[in-house]
PDB file of N, CA and C in Angstrom:
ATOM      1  N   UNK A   1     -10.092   3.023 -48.856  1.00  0.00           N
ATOM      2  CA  UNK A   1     -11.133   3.767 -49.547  1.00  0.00           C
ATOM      3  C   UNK A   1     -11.519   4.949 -48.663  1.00  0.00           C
ATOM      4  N   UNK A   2     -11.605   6.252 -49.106  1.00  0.00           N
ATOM      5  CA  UNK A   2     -11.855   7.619 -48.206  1.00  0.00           C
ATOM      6  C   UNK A   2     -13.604   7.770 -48.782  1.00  0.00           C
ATOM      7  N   UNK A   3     -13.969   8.571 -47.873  1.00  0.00           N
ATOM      8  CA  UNK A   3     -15.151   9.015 -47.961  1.00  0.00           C
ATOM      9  C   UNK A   3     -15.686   9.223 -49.204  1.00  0.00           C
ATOM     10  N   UNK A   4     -14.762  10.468 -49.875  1.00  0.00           N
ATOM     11  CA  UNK A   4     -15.236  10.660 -50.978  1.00  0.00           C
ATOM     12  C   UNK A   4     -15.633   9.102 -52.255  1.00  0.00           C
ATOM     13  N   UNK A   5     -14.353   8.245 -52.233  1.00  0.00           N
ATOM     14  CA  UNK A   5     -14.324   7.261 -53.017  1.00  0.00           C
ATOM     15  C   UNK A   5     -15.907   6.594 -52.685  1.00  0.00           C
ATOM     16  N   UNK A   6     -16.221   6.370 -51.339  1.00  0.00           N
ATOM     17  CA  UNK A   6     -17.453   5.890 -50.765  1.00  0.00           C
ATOM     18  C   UNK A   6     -18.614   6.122 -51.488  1.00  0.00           C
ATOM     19  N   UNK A   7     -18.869   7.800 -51.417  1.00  0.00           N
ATOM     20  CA  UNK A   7     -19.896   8.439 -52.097  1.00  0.00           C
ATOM     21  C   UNK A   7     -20.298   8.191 -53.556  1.00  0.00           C
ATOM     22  N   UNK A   8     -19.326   8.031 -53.779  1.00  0.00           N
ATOM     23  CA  UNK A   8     -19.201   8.194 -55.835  1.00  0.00           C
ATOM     24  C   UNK A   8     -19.607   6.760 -55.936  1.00  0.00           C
ATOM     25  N   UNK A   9     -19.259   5.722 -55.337  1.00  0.00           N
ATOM     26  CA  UNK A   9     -19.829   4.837 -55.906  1.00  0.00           C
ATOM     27  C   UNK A   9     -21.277   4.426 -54.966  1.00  0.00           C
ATOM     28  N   UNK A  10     -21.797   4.831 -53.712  1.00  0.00           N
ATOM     29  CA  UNK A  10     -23.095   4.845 -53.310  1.00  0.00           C
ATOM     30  C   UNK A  10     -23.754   5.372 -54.412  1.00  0.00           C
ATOM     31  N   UNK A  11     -23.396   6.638 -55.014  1.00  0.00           N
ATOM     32  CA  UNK A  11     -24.162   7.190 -55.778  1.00  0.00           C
ATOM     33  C   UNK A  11     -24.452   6.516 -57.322  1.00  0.00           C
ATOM     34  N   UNK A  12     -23.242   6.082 -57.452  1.00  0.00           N
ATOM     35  CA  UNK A  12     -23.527   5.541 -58.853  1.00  0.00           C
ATOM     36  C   UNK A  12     -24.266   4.160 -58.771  1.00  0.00           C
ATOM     37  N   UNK A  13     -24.635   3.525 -57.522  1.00  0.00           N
ATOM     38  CA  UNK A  13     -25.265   2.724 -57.329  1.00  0.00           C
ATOM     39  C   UNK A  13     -26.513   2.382 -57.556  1.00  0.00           C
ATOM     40  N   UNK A  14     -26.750   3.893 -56.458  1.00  0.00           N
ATOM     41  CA  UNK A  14     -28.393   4.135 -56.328  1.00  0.00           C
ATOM     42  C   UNK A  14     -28.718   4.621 -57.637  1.00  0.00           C
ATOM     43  N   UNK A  15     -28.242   5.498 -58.595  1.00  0.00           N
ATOM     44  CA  UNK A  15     -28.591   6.129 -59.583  1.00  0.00           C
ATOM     45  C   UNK A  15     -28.716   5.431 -60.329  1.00  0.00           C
ATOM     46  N   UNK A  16     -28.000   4.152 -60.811  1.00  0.00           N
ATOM     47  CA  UNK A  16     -28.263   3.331 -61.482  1.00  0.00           C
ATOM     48  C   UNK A  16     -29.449   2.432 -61.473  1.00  0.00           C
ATOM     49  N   UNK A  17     -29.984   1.280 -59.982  1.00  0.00           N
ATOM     50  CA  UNK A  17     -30.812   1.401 -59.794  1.00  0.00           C
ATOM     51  C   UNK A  17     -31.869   1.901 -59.998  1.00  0.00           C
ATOM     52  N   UNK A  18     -32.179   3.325 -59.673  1.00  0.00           N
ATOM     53  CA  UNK A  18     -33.303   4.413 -60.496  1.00  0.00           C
ATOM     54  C   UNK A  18     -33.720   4.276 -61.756  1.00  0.00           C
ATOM     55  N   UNK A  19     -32.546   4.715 -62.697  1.00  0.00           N
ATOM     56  CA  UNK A  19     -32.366   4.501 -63.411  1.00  0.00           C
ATOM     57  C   UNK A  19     -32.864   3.403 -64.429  1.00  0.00           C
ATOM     58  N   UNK A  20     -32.621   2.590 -64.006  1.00  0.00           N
ATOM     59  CA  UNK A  20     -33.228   0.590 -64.762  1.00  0.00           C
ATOM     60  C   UNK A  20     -34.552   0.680 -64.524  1.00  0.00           C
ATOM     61  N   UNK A  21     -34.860   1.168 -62.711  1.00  0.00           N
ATOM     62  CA  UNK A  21     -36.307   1.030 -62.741  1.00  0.00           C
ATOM     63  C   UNK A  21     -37.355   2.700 -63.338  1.00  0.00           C
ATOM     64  N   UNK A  22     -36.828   2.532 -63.644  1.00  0.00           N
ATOM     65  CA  UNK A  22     -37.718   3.977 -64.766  1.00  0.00           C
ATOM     66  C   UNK A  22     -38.696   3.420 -65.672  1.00  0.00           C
ATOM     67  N   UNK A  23     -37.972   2.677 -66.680  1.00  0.00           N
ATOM     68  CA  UNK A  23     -38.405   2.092 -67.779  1.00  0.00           C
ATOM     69  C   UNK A  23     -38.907   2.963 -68.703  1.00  0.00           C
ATOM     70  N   UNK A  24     -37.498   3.670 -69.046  1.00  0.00           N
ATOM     71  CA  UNK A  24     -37.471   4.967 -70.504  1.00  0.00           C
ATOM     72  C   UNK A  24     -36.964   3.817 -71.212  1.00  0.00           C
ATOM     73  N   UNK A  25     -36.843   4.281 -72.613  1.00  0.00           N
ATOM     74  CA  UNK A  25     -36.557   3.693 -73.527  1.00  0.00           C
ATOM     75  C   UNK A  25     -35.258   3.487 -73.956  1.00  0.00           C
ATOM     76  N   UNK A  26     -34.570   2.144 -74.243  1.00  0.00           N
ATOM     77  CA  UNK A  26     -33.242   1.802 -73.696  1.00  0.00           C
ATOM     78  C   UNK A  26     -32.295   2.909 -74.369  1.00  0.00           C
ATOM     79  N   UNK A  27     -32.329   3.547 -75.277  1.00  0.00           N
ATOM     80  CA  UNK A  27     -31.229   4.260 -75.524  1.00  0.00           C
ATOM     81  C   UNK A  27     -31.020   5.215 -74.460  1.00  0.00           C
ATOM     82  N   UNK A  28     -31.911   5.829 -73.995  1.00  0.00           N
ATOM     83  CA  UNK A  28     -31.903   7.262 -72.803  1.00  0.00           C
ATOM     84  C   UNK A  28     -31.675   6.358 -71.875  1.00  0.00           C
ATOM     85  N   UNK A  29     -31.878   5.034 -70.970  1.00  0.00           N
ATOM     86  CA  UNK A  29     -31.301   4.842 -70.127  1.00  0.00           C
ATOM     87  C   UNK A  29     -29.399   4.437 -70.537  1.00  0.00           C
ATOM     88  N   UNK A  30     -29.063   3.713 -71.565  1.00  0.00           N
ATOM     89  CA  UNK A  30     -28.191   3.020 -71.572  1.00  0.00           C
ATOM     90  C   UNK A  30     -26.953   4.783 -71.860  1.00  0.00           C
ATOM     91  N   UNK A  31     -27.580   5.597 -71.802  1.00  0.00           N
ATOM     92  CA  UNK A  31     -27.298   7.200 -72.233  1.00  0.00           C
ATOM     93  C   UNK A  31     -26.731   7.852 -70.238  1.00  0.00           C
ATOM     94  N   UNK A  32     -27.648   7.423 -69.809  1.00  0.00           N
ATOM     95  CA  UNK A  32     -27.627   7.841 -68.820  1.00  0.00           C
ATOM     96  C   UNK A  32     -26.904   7.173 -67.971  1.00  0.00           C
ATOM     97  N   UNK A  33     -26.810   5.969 -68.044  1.00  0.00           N
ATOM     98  CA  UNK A  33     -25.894   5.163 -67.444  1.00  0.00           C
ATOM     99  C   UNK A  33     -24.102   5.582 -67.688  1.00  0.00           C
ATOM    100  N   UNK A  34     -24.215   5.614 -68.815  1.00  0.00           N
ATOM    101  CA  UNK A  34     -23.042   5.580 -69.160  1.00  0.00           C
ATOM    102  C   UNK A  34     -22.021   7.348 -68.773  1.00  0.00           C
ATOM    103  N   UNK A  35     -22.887   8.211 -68.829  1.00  0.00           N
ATOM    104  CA  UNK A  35     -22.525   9.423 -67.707  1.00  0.00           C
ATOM    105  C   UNK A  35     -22.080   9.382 -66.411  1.00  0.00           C
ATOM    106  N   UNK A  36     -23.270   8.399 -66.260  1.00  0.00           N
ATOM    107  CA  UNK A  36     -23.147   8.663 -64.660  1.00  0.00           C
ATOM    108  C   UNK A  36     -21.711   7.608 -64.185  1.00  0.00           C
ATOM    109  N   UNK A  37     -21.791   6.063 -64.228  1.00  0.00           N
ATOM    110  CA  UNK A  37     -20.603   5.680 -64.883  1.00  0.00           C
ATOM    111  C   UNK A  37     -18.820   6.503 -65.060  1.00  0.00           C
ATOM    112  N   UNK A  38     -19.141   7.687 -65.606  1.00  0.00           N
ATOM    113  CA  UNK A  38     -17.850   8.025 -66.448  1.00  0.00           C
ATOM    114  C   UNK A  38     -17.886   9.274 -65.720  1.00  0.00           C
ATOM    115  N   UNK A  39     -18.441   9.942 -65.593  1.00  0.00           N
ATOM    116  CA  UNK A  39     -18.590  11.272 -64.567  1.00  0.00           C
ATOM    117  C   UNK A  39     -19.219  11.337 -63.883  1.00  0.00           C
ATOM    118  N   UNK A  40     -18.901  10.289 -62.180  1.00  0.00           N
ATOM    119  CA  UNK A  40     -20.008  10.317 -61.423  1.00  0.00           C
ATOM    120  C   UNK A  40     -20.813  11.360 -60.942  1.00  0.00           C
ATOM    121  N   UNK A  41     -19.857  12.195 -60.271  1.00  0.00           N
ATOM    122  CA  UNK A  41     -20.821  13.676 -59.824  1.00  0.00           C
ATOM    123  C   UNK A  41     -21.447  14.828 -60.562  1.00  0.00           C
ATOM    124  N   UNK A  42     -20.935  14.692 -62.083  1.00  0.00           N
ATOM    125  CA  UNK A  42     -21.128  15.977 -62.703  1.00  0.00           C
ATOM    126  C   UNK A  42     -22.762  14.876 -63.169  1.00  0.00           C
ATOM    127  N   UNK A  43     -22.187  13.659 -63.419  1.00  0.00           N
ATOM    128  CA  UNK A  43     -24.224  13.011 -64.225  1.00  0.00           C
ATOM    129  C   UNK A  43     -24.986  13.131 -62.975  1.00  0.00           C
ATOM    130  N   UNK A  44     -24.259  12.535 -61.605  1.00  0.00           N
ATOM    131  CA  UNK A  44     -25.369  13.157 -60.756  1.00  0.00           C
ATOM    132  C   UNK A  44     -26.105  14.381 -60.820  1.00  0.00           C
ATOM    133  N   UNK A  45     -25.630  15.368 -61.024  1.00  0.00           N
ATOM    134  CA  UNK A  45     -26.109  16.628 -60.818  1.00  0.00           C
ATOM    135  C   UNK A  45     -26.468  17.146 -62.368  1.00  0.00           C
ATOM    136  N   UNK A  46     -26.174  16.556 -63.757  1.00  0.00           N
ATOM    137  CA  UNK A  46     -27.299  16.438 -64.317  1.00  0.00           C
ATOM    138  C   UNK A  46     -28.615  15.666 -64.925  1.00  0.00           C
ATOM    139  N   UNK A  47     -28.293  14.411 -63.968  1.00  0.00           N
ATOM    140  CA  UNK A  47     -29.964  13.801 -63.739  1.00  0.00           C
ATOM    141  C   UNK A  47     -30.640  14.619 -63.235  1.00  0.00           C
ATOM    142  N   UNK A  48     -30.476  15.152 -62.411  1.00  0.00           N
ATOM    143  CA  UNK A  48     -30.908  15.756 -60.737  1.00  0.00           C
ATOM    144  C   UNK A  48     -31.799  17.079 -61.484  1.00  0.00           C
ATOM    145  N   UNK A  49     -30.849  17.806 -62.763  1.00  0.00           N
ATOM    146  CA  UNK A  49     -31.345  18.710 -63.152  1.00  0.00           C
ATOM    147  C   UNK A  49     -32.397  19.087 -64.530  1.00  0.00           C
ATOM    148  N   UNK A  50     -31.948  17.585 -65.396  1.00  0.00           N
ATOM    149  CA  UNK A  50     -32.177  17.026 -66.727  1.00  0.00           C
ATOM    150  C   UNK A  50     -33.085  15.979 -66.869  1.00  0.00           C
ATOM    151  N   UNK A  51     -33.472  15.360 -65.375  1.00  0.00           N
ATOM    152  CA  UNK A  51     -34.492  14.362 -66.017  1.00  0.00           C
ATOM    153  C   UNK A  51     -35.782  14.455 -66.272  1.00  0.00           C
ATOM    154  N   UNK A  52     -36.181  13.388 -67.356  1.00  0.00           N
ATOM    155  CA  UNK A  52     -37.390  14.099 -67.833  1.00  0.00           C
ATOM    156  C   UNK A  52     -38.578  14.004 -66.706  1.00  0.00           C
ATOM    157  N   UNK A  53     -37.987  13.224 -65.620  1.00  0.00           N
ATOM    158  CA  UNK A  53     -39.307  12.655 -64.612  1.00  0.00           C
ATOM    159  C   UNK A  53     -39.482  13.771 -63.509  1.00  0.00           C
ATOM    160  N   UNK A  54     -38.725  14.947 -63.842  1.00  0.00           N
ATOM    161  CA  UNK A  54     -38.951  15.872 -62.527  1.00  0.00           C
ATOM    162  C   UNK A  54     -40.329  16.301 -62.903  1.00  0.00           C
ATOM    163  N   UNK A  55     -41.071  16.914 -61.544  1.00  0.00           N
ATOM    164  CA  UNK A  55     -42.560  17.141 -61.776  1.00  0.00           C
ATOM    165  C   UNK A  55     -42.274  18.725 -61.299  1.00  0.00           C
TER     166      UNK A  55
END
């Protein structure tokens, strides 16, 4: 496993995590999951930019 492989799934870890503990309403999480999941870095970077919890 190389670094990169490392990252992608730390990330899809933690994001997921986050994610569950939010407690949006299951379609937008089970929405969000499934991005991040299937395109780890590109859903990273649009949670990061798209979620509704930024202040």
């Amino acid at each position: 496993m190389n670094l990169l492989s490392a990252a992608i799934i730390i990330n899809a870890i933690l994001l997921t995590t986050i994610i569950i503990l939010e407690r949006k309403r299951p379609e937008k999480t089970i929405a969000w999951l499934l991005l991040i999941v299937i395109f780890p870095p590109l859903g990273l970077i649009l949670y990061l930019n798209y979620s509704p919890t930024k202040n």
